[in-house]
Every structure is written in structure tokens, then in C-alpha cells.
N, C-alpha and C. Protein backbone atom coordinates (compact mmCIF):
# COMPACT_ATOMS: atom_id res chain seq x y z
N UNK A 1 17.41 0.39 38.37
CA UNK A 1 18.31 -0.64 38.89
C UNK A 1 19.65 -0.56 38.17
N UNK A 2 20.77 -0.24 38.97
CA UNK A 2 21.84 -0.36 38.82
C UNK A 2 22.07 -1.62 37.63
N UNK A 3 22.95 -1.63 36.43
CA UNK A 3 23.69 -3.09 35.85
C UNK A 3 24.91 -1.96 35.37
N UNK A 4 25.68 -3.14 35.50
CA UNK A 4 27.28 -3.17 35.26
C UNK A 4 27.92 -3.87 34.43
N UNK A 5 28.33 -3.97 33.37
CA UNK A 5 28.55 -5.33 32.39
C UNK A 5 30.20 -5.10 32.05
N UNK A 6 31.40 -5.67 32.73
CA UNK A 6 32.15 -5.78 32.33
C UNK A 6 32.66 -6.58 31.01
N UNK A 7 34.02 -5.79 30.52
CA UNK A 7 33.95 -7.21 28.96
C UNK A 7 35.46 -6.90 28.49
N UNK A 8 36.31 -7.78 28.31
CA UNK A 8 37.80 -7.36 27.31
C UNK A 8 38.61 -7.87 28.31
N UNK A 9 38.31 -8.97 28.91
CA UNK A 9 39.81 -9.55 29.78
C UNK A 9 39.82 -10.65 28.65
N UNK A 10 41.16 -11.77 29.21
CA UNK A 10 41.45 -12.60 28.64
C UNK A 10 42.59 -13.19 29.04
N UNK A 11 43.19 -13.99 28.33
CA UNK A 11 44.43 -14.45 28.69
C UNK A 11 45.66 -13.68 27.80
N UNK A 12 46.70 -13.14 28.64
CA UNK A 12 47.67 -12.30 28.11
C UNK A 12 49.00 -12.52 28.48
N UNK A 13 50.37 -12.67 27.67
CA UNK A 13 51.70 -12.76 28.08
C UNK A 13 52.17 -11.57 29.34
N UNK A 14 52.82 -11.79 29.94
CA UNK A 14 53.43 -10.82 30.68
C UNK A 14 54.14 -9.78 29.63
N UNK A 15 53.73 -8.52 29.91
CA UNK A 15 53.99 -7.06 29.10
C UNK A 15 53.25 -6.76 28.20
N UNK A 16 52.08 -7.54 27.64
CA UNK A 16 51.27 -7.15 27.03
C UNK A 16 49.90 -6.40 27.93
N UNK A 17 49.52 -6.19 26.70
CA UNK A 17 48.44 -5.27 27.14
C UNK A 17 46.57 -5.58 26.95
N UNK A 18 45.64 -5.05 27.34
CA UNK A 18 44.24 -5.44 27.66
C UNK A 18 43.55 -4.25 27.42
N UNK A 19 42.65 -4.38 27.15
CA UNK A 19 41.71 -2.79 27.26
C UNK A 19 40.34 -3.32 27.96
N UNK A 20 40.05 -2.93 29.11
CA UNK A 20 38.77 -3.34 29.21
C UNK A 20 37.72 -2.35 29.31
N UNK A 21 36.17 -2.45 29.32
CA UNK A 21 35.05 -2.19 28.87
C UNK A 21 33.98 -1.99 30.07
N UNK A 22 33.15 -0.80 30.43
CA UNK A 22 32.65 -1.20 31.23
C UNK A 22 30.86 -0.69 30.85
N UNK A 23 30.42 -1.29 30.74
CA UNK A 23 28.60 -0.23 30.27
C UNK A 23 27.80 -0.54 31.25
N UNK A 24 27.52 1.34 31.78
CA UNK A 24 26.67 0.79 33.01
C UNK A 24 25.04 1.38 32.17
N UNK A 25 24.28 0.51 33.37
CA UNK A 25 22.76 1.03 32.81
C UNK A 25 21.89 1.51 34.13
N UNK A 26 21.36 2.04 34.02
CA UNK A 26 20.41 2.51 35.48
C UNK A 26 20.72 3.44 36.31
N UNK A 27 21.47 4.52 36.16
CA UNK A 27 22.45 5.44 36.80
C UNK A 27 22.12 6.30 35.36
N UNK A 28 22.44 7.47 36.20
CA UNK A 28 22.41 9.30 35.63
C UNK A 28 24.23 9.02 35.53
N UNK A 29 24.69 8.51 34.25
CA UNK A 29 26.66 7.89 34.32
C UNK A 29 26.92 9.26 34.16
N UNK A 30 26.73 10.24 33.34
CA UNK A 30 27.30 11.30 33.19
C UNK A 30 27.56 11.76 34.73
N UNK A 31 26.52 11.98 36.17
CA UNK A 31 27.01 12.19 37.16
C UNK A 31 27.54 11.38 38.19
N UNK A 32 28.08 10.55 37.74
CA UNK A 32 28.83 9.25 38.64
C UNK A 32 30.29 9.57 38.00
N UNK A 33 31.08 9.65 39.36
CA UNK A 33 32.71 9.05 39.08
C UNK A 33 32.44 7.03 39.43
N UNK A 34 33.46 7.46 38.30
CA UNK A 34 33.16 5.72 38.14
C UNK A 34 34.86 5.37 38.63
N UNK A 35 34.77 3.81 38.78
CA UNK A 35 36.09 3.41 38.78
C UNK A 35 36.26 2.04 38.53
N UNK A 36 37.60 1.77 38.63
CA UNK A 36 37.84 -0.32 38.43
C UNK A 36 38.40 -0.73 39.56
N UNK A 37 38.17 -1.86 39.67
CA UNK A 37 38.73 -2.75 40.87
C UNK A 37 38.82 -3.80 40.60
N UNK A 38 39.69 -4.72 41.44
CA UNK A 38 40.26 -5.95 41.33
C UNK A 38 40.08 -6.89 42.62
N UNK A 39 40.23 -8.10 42.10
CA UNK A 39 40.06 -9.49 43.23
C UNK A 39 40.52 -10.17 42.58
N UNK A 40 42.22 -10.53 43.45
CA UNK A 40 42.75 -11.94 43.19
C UNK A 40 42.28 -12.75 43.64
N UNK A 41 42.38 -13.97 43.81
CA UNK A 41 41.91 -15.57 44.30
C UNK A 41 42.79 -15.33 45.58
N UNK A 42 41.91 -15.37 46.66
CA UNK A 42 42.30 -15.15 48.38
C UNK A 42 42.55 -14.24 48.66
N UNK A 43 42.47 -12.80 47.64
CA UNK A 43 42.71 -11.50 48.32
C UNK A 43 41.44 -10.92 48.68
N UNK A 44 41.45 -9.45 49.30
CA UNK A 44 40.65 -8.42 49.02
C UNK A 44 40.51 -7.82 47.57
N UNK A 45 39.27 -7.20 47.81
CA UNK A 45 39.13 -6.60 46.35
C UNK A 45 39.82 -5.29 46.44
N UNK A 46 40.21 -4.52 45.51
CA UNK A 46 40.82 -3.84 45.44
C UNK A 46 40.87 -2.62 44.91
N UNK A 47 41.31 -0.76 45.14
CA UNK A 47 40.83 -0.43 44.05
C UNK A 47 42.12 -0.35 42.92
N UNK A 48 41.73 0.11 41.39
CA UNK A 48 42.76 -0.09 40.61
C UNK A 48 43.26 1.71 40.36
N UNK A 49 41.78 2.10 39.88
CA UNK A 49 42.14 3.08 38.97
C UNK A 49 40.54 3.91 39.45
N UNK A 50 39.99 5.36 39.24
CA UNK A 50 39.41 6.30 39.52
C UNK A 50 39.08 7.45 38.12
N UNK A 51 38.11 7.73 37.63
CA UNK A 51 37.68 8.86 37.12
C UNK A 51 36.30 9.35 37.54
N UNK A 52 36.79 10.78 37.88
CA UNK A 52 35.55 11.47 38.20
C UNK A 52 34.41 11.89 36.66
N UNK A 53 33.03 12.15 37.04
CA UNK A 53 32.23 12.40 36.29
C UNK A 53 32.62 13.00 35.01
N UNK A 54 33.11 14.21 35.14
CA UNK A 54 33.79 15.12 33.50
C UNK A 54 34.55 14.30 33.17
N UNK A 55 35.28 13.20 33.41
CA UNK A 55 36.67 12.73 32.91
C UNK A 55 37.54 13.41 32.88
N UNK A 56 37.93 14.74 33.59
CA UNK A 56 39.57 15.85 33.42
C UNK A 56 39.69 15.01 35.06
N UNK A 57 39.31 14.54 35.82
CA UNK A 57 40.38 13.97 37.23
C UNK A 57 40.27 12.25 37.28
N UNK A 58 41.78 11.97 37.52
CA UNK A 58 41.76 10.64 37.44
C UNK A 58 42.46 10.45 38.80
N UNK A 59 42.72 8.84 38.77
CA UNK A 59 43.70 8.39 39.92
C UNK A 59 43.76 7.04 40.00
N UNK A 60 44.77 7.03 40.59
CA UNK A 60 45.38 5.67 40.39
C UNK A 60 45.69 4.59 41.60
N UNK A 61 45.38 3.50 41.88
CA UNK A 61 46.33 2.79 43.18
C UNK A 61 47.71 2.38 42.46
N UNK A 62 48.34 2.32 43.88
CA UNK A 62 50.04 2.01 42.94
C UNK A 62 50.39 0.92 42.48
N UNK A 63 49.35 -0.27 42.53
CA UNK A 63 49.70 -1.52 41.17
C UNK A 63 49.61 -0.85 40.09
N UNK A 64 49.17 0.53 39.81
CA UNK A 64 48.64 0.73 38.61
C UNK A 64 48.88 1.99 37.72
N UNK A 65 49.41 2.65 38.50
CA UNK A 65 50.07 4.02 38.19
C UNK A 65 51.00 3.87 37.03
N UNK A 66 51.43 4.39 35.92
CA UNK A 66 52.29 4.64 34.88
C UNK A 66 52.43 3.04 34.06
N UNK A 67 51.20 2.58 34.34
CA UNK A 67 50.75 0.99 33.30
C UNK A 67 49.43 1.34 32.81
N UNK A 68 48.49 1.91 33.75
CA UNK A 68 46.98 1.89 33.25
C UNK A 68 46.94 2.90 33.07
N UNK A 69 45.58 3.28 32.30
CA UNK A 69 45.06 4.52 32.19
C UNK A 69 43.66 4.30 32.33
N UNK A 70 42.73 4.84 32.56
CA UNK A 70 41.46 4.89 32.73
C UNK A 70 40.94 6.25 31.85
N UNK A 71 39.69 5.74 31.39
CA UNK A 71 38.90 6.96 30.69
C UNK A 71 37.04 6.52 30.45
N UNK A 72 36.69 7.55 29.67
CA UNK A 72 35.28 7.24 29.99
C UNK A 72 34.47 7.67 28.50
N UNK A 73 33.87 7.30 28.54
CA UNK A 73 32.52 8.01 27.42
C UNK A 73 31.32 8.21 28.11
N UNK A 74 30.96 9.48 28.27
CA UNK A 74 29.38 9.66 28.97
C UNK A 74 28.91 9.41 27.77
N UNK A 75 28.74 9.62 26.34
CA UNK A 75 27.71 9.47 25.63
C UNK A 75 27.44 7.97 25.14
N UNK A 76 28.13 7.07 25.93
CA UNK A 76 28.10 5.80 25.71
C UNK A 76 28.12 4.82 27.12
N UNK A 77 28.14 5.90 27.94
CA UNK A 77 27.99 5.23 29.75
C UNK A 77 28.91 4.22 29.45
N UNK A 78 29.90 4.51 29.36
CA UNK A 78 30.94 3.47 29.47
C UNK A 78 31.96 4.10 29.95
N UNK A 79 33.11 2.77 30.64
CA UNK A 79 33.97 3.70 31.28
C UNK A 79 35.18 2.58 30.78
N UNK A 80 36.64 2.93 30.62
CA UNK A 80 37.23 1.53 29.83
C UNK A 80 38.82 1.50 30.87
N UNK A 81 39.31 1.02 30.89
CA UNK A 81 40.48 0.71 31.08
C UNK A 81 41.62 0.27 30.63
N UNK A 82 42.47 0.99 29.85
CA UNK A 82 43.84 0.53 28.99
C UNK A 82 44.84 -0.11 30.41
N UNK A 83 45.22 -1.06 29.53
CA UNK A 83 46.38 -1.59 30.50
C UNK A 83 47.21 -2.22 29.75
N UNK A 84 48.45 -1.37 29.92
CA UNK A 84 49.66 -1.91 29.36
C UNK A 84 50.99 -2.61 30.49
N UNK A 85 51.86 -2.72 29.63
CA UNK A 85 52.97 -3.77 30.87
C UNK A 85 52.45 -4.64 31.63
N UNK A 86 51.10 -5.84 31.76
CA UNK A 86 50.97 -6.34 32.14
C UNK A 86 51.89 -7.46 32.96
N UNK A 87 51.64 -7.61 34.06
CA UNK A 87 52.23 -8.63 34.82
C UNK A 87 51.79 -9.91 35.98
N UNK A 88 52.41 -10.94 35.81
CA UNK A 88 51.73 -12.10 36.28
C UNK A 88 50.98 -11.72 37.75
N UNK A 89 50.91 -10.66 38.23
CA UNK A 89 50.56 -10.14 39.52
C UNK A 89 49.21 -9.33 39.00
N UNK A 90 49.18 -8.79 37.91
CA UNK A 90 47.41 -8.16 37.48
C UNK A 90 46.61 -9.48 37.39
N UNK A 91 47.09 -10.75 37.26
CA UNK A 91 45.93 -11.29 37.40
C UNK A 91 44.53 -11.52 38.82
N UNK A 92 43.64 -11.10 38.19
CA UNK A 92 42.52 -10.94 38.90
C UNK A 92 41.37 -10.87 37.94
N UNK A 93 40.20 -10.65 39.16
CA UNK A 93 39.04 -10.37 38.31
C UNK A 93 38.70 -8.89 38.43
N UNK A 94 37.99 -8.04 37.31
CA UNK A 94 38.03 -6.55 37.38
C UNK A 94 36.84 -6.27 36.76
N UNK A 95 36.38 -5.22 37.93
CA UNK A 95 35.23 -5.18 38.04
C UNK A 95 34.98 -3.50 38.03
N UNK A 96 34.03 -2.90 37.68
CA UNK A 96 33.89 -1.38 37.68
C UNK A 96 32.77 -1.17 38.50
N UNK A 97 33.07 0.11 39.35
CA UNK A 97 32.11 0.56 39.76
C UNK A 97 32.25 1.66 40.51
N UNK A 98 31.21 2.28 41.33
CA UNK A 98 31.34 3.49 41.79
C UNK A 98 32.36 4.03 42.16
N UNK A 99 33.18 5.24 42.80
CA UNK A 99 34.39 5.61 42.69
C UNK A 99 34.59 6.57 43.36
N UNK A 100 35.16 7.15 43.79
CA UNK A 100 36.29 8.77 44.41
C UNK A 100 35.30 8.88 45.55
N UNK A 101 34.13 9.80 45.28
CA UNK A 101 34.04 10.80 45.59
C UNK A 101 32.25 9.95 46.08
N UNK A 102 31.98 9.04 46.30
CA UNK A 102 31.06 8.02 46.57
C UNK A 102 31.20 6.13 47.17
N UNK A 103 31.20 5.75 47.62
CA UNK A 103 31.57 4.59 47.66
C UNK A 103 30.98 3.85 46.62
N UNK A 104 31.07 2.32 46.55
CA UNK A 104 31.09 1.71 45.16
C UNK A 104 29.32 1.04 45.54
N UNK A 105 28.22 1.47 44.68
CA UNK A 105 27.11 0.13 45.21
C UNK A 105 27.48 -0.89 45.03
N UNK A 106 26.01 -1.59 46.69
CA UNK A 106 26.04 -2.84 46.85
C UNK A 106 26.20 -3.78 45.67
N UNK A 107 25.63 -3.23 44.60
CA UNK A 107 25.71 -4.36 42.86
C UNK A 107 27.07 -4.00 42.34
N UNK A 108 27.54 -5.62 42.21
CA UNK A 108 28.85 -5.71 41.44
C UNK A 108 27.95 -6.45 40.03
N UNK A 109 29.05 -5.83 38.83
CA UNK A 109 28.66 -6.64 38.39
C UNK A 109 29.62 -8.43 38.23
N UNK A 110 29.60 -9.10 36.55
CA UNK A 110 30.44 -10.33 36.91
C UNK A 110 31.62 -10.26 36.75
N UNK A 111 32.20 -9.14 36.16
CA UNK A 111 33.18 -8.92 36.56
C UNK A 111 33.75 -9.55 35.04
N UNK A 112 35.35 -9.04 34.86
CA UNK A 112 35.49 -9.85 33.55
C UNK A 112 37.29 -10.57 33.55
N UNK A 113 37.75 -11.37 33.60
CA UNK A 113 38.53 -12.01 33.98
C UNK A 113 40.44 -11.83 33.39
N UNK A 114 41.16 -11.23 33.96
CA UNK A 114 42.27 -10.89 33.58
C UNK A 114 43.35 -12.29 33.64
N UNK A 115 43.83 -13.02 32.90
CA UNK A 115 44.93 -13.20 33.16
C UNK A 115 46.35 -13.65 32.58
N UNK A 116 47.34 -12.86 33.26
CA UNK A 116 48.87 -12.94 32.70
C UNK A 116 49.50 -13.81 33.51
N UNK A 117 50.19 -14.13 31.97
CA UNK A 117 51.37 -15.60 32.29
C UNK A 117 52.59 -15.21 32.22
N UNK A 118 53.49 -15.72 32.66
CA UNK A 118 54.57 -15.66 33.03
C UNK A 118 55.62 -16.28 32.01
């Protein structure tokens, strides 16, 4: 059984920065591209950011390009998310999960809560 445990949001000034955390359990992670995604309050969810299985291919949606970075640890099934230049518009909730080259499973996890003030 799939679990997902997001962790490292919080409350943050506009231009600061976040790192978040993702440890999955129940999955072969070394062969999963993983990724992050987002849900503002009345939007769609969204994707943010993309790494495939080895961690050498990444990608980005364009809220997120040349602010985030995404990376991974297979020997720790974790997958994390740096985010710098934050802005009152990243706030959402961000959530990791399947990615690229797979669609995301039905299990989200709770997701862990971003938000910048203005």
C-alpha cells in the first residue's frame, strides 16, 4: 500500500524560502519518477515540479521554473523540494506524488501546507 507523508511547509514572508520533504512507503521509489503538486483554495491541483527515477531528468511547470528545484534520495525514498523567491501566489497545499512518465496514484497523501505573506 502506497503512503506518502509530506512535511516542511509553513508560514513564510514573500522571497523567502521552504524546503519540503516527501517519504514514500509501499512502492519500489528507486523505480518511480516522482513529483510535487499543488492546490490553492478554489483551484485545480496542479503540477509543480517532476523528477524521473535516476534523478539526472527534471522539470518544471512555469510557476516554478528558476525558483524551485526538485531532487530525490532513493536511499531514503524521499523526494524534497527547495523553494526559493517565494511568493504570495505559492500559497497552496503540496503534495507529492507520481510523475512524468506515469500518472500520479489514486492515494494522495495530506499534503503539507505552504504559506506566503505579503
Amino acid at each position: 500500500q502506497v503512503q506518502l507523508v509530506e512535511s516542511g511547509g509553513g508560514l513564510v514572508q514573500a522571497g523567502g524560502s521552504l524546503r519540503l520533504s516527501c517519504v514514500a512507503s509501499g512502492l519500489i521509489f528507486r523505480y518511480i519518477d516522482m513529483g510535487w503538486y499543488r492546490q490553492a483554495p478554489g483551484k485545480e491541483r496542479e503540477f509543480v515540479a517532476g523528477i524521473k527515477s535516476s534523478g539526472d531528468t527534471t522539470s518544471y511547470g512555469n510557476s516554478a521554473k528558476g525558483r524551485f528545484t526538485i531532487s530525490r534520495d532513493n536511499a531514503k525514498n524521499t523526494v524534497y523540494l527547495q523553494m526559493n523567491s517565494l511568493k504570495p501566489e505559492d500559497t497552496a497545499i503540496y503534495y507529492c506524488n507520481r510523475a512524468l512518465r506515469a500518472a500520479p496514484y489514486d492515494y494522495w497523501g495530506q499534503g503539507t501546507q505552504v504559506t506566503v505573506s505579503s
